[in-house]
Protein backbone atom coordinates (compact mmCIF):
# COMPACT_ATOMS: atom_id res chain seq x y z
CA UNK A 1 1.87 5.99 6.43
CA UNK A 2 3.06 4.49 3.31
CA UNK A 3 3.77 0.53 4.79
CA UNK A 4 0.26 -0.65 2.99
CA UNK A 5 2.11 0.46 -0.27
CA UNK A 6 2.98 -2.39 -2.26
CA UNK A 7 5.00 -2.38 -5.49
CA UNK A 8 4.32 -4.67 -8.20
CA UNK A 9 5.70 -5.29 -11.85
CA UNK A 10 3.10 -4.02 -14.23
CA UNK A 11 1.03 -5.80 -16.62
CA UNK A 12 -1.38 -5.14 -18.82
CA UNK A 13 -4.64 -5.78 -16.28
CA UNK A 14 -3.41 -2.54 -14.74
CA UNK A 15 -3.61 -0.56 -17.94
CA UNK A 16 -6.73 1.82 -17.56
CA UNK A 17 -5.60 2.31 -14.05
CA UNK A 18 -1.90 3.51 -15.39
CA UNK A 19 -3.71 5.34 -17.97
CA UNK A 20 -6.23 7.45 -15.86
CA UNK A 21 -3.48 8.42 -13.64
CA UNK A 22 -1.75 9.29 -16.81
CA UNK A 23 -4.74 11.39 -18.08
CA UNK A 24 -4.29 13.31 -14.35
CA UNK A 25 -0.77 14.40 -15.24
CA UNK A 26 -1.43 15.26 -19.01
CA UNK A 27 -4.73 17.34 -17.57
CA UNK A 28 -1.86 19.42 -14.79
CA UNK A 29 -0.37 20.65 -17.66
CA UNK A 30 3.03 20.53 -15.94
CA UNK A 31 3.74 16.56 -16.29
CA UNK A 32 4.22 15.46 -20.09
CA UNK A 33 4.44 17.18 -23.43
CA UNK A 34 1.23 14.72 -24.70
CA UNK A 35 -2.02 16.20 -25.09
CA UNK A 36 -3.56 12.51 -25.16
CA UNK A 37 -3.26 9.22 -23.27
CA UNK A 38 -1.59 6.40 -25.44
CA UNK A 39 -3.37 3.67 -26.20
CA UNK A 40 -1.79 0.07 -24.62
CA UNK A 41 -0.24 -0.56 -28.05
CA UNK A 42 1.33 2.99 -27.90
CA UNK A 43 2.37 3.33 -24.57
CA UNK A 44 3.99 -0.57 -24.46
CA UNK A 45 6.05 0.05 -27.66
CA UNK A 46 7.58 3.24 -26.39
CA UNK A 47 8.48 1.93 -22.84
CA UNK A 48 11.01 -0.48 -22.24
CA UNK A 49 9.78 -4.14 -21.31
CA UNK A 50 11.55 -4.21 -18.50
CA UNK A 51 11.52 -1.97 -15.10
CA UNK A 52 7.73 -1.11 -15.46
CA UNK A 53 6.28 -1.59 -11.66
CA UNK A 54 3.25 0.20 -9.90
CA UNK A 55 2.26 0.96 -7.21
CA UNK A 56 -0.81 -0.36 -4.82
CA UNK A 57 -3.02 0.58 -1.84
CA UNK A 58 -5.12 -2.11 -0.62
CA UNK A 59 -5.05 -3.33 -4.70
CA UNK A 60 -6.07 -0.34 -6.42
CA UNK A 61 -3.25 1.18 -8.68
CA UNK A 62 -2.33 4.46 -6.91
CA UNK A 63 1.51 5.23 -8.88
CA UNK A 64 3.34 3.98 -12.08
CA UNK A 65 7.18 4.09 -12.88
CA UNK A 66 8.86 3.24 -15.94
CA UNK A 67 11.77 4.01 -18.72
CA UNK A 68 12.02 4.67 -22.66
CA UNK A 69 15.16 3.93 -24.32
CA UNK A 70 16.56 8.12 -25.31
CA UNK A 71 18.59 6.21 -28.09
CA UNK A 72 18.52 3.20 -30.45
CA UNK A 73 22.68 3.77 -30.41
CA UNK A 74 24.38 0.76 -28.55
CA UNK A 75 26.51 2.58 -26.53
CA UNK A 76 23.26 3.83 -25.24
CA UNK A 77 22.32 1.11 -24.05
CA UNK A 78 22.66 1.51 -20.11
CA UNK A 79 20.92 4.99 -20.69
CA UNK A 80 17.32 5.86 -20.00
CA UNK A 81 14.45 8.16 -19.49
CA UNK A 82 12.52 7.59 -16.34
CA UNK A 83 8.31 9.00 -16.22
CA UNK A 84 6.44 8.59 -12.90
CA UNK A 85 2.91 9.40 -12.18
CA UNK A 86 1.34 9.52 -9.02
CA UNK A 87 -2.75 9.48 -8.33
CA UNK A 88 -3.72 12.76 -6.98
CA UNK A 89 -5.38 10.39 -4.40
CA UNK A 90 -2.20 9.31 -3.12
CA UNK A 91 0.01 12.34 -2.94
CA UNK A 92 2.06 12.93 -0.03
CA UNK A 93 2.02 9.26 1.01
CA UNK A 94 5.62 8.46 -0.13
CA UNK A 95 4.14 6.52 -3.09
CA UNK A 96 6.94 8.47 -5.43
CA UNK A 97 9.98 8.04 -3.29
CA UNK A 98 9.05 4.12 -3.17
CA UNK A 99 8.41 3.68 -6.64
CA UNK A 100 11.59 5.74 -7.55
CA UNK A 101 13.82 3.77 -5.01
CA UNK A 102 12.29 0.27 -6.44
CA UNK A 103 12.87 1.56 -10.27
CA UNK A 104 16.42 2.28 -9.25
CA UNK A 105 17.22 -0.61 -7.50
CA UNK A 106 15.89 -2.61 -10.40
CA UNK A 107 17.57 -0.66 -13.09
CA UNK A 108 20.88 -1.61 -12.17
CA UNK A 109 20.40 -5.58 -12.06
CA UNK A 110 19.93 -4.47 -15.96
CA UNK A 111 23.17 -2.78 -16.08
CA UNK A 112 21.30 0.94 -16.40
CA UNK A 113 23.97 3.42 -15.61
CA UNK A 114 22.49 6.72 -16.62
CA UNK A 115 18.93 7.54 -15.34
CA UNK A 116 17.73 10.61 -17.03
CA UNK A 117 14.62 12.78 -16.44
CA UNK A 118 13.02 15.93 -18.08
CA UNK A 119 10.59 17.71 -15.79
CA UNK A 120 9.06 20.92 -16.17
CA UNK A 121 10.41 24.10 -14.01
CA UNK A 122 7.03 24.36 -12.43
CA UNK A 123 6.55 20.84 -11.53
CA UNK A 124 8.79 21.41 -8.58
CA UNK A 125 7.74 18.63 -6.22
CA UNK A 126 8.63 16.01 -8.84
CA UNK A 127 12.12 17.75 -9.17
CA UNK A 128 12.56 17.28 -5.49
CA UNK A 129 11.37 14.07 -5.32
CA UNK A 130 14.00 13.16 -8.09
CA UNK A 131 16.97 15.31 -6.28
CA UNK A 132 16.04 13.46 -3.00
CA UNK A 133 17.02 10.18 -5.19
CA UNK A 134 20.56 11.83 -6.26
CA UNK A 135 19.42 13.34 -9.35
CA UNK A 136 21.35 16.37 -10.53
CA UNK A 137 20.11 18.86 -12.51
CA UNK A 138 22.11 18.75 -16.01
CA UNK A 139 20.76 22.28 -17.04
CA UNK A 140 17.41 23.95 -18.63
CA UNK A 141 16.55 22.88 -21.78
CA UNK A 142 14.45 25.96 -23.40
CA UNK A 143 11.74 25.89 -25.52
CA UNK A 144 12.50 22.30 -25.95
CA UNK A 145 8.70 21.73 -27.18
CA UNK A 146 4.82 22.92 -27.35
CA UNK A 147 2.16 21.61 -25.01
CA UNK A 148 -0.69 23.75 -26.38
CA UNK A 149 0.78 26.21 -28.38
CA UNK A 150 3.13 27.42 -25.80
CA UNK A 151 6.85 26.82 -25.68
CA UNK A 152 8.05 24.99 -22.67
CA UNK A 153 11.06 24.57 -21.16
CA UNK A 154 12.38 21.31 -18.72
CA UNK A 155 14.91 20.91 -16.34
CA UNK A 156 17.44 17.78 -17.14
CA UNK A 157 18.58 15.42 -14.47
CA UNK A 158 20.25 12.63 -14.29
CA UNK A 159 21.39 9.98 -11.40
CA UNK A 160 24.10 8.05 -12.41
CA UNK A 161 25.23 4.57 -10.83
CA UNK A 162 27.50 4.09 -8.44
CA UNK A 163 27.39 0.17 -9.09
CA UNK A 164 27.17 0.00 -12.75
CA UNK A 165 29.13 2.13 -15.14
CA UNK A 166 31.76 3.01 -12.85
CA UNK A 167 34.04 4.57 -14.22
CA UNK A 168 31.85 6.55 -16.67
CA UNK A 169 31.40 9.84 -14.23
């Protein structure tokens, strides 16, 4: 089902198609803490430059993948925070599982060690997705912010590398 599924690094011509599949997740109310889609300027200062990809389905954007840094700190360095959106359009077509296994793959030719991902309770088909990947959940962290006016809570996981890093489970 999922073999016309291509993955590409993303660039900037794919922008408004990253960013109305963003605007889906921020309008679920169970994907991100933001209320409002980034601009370009926004959204490509907070992500890291490298291991951005999307996904495609006969050339239309249908899934994005990418990391933030969760610390400036050196010996952070092989540590990130992963987001992934999926088009509504395209759920249940493995377009999460491939984007996932191609962001992993990738992360560790950059010497990424730590994957780390904050998902709320209720999203639980993005938790599975992740688990299916070898995330483990960390723990809850509660109340950790307000998405309108209510406190919300997100589960912590984390993969961690069995190529790069060894030696740091």
């Amino acid at each position: 089902m999922n073999q016309d599924i291509v993955i590409t690094e993303m660039s900037f011509a794919d922008w408004n198609s990253v960013r109305e599949i963003f605007i889906e997740g921020i309008r679920t109310a169970n994907a991100t803490f933001r209320t409002e889609a980034p601009s370009w300027d926004e959204w490509n200062d907070d992500h890291l430059r490298y291991c951005r990809f999307v996904a495609k389905q006969n050339g239309a954007v249908v899934g994005w993948v990418a990391f933030t840094s969760i610390s400036t700190m050196r010996a952070f360095s092989g540590v990130v925070e992963v987001s992934i959106y999926i088009a509504s359009t395209a759920a249940g077509m493995g377009v999460g599982s491939k984007l996932l296994q191609h962001i992993i793959d990738s992360s560790e030719q950059q010497q990424i060690w730590t994957i780390q991902a904050m998902i709320f309770p209720e999203n639980i088909a993005s938790i599975n997705l992740h688990k299916k990947f070898g995330f483990e959940e960390v723990g809850t962290r509660k109340q950790i912010g307000r998405l309108n006016g209510i406190w919300r809570d997100v589960v912590l996981l984390e993969r961690r590398s069995n190529m790069v890093g060894i030696g740091v489970k």
